[in-house]
Structures are given as structure tokens and as C-alpha cells.
N, C-alpha and C. Protein backbone atom coordinates (compact mmCIF):
# COMPACT_ATOMS: atom_id res chain seq x y z
N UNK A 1 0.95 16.29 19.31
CA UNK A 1 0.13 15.37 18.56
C UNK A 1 0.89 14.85 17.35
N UNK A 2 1.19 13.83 17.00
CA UNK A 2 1.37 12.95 16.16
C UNK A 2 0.11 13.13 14.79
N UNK A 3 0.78 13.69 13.77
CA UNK A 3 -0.57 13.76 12.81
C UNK A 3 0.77 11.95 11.78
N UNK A 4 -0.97 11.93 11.24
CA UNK A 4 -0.56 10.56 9.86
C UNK A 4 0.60 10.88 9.36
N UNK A 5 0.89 12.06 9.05
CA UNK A 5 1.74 12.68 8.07
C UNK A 5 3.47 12.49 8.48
N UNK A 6 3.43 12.72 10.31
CA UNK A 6 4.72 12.63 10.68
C UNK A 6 4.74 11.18 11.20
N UNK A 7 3.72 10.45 11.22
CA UNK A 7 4.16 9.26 11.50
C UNK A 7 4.49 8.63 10.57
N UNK A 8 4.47 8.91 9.01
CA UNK A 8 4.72 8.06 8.09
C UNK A 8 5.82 8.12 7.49
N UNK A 9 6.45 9.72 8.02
CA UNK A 9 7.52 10.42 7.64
C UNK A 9 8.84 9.53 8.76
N UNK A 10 8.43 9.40 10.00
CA UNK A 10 9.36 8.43 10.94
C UNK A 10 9.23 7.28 10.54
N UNK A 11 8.23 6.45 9.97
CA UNK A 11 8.27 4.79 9.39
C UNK A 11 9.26 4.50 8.63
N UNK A 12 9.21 5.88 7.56
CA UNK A 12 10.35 5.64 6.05
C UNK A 12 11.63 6.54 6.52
N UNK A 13 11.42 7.39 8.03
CA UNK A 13 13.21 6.75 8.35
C UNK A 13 14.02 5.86 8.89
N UNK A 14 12.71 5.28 10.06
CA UNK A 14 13.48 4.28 10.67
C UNK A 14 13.64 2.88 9.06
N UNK A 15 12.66 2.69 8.38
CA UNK A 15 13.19 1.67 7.56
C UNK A 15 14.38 2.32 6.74
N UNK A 16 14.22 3.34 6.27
CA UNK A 16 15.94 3.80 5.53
C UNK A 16 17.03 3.60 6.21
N UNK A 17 17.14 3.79 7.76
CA UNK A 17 18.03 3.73 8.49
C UNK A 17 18.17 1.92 8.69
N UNK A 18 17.22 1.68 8.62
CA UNK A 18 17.26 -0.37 8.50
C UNK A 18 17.85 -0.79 7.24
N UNK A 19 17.46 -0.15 6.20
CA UNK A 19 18.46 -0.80 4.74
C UNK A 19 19.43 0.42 5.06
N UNK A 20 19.87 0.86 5.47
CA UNK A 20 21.21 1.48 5.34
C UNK A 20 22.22 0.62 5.96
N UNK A 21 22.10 0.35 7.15
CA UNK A 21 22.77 -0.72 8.11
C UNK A 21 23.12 -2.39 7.57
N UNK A 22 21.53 -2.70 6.66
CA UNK A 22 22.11 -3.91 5.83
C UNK A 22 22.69 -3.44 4.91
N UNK A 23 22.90 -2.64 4.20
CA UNK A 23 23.76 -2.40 2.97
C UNK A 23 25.15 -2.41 3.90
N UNK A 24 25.27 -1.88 4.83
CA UNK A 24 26.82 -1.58 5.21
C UNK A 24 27.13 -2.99 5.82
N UNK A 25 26.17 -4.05 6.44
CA UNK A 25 26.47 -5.09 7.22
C UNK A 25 26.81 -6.12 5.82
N UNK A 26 26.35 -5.93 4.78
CA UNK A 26 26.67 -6.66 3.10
C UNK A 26 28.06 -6.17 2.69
N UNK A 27 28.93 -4.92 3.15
CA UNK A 27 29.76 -4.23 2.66
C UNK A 27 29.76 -3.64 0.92
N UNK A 28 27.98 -3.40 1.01
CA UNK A 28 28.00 -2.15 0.25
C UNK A 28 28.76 -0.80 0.36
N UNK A 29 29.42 -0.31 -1.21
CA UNK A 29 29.57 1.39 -1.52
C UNK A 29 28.38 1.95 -1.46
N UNK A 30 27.75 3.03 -1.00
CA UNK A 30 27.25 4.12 -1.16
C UNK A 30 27.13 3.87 -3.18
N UNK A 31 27.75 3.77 -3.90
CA UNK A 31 27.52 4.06 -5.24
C UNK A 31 27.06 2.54 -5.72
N UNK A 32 26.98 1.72 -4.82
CA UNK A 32 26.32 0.09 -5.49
C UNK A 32 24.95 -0.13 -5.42
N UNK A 33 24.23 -0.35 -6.43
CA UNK A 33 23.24 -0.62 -6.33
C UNK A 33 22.51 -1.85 -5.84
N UNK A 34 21.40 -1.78 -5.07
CA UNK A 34 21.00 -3.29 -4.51
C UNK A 34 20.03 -3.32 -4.68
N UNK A 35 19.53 -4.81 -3.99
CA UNK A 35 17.77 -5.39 -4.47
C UNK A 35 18.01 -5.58 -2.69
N UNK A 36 16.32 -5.05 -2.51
CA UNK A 36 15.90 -5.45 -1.45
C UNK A 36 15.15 -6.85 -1.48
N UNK A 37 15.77 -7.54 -0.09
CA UNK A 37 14.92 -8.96 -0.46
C UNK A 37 13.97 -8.68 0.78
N UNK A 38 12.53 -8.90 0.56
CA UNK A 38 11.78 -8.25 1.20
C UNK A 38 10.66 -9.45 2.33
N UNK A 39 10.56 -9.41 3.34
CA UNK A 39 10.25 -10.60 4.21
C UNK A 39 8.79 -10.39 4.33
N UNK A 40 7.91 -10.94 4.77
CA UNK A 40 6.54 -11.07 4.32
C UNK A 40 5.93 -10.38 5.93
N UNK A 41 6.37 -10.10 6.40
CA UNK A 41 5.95 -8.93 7.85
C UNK A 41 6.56 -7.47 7.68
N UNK A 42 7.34 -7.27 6.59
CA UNK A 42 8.22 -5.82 5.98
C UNK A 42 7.11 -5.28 4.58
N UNK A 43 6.56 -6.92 4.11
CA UNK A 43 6.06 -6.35 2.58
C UNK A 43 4.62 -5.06 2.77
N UNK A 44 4.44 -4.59 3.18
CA UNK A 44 3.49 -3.95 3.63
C UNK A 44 3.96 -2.63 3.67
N UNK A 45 4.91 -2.53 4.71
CA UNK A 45 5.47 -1.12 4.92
C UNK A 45 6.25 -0.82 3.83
N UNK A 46 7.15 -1.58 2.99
CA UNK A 46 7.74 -1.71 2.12
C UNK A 46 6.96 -0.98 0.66
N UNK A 47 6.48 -1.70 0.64
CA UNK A 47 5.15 -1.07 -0.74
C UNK A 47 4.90 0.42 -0.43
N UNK A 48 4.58 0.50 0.82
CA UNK A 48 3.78 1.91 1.09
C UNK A 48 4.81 2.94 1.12
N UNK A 49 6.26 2.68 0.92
CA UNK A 49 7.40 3.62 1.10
C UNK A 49 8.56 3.47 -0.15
N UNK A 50 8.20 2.56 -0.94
CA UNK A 50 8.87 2.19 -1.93
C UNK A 50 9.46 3.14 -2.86
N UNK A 51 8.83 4.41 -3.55
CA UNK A 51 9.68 5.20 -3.86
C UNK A 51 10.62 5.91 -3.33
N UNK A 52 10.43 6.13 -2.47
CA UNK A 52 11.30 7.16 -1.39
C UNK A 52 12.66 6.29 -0.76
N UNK A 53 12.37 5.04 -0.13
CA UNK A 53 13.21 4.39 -0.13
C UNK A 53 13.93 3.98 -1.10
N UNK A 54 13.24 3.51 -2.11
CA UNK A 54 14.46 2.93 -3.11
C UNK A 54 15.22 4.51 -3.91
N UNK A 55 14.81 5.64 -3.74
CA UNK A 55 15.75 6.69 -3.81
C UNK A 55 17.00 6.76 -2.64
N UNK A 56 16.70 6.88 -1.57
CA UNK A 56 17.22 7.22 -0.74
C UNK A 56 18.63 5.68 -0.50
N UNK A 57 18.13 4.87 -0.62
CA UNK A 57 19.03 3.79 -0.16
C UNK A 57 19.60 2.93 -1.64
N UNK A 58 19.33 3.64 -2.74
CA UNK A 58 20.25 3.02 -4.07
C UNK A 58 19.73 2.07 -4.30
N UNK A 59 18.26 1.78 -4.38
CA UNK A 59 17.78 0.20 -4.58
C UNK A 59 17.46 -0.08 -5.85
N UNK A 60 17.48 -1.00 -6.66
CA UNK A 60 17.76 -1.44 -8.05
C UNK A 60 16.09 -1.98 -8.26
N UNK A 61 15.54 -2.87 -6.70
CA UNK A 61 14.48 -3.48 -6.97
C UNK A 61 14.47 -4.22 -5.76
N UNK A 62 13.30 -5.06 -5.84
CA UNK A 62 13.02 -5.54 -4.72
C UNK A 62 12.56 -7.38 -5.24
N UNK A 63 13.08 -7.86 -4.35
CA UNK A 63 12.27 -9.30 -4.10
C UNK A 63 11.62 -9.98 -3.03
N UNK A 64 10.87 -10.85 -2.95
CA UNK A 64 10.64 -11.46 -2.04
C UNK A 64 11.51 -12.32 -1.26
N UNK A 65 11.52 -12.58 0.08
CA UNK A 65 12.39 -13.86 0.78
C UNK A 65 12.37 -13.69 2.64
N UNK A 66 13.14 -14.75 2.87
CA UNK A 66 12.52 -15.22 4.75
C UNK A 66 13.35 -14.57 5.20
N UNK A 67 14.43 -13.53 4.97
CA UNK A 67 14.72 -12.64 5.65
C UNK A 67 14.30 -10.74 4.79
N UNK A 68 14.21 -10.23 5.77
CA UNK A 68 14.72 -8.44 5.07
C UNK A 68 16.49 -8.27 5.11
N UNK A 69 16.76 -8.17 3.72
CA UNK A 69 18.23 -7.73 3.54
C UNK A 69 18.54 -7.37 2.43
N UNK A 70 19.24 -7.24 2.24
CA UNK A 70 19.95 -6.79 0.54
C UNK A 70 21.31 -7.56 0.21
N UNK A 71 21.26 -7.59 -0.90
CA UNK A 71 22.01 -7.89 -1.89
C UNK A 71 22.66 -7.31 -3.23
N UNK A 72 23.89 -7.41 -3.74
CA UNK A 72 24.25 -6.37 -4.71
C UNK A 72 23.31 -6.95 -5.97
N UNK A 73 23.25 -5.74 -6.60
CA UNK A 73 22.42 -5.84 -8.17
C UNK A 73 23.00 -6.42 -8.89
């Protein structure tokens, strides 16, 4: 059984593992900080995982825009 708890726990890895891949496809360091630019079908899940992610993936902040990607700070 799938409880809420582990499904929310797999949402905020597969999205960590999604800004990890744009940080490396940007040729982010590991030590650079970025802004997530955040697409209006992401802003949802985004909000609901926002601390954890922006720990985990070095994020400075977030903006809005027509793609999900990052950019250096």
C-alpha cells in the first residue's frame, strides 16, 4: 500500500532528481546557487515541496516562466 506519506516522499524525489539534471544540463557546480524558473503545470508541486527542494538542489529562489529550468543566481 502506498500511504500519502510515501507518495509525497517519491514526488520530491523524482522532482529533485528533475532540477538536478537541469542544473547539470545548465553546467551548474554542485556549490552554485540557482533560481528555479518555475512553469505553470510544476507551480503546484513546486510550492508543496519547496523547502526540501530548495535545500536539497542549492536553490537561491524561484520564478515564474514557460519552461521548468534553472538558472545561475
Amino acid at each position: 500500500n502506498i500511504t500519502p506519506e510515501l507518495q509525497k516522499e517519491g514526488e520530491l524525489r523524482d522532482l529533485v532528481r528533475e532540477v538536478q539534471d537541469l542544473r547539470k544540463d545548465a553546467g551548474l557546480e554542485p556549490k552554485d546557487k540557482a533560481v528555479l524558473v518555475v512553469s505553470s503545470e510544476k507551480k503546484e508541486i513546486v510550492s508543496m515541496h519547496w523547502q526540501e527542494l530548495a535545500r536539497a538542489a542549492n536553490l537561491a529562489g524561484q520564478e515564474e516562466g514557460q519552461e521548468f529550468d534553472v538558472r545561475k543566481s
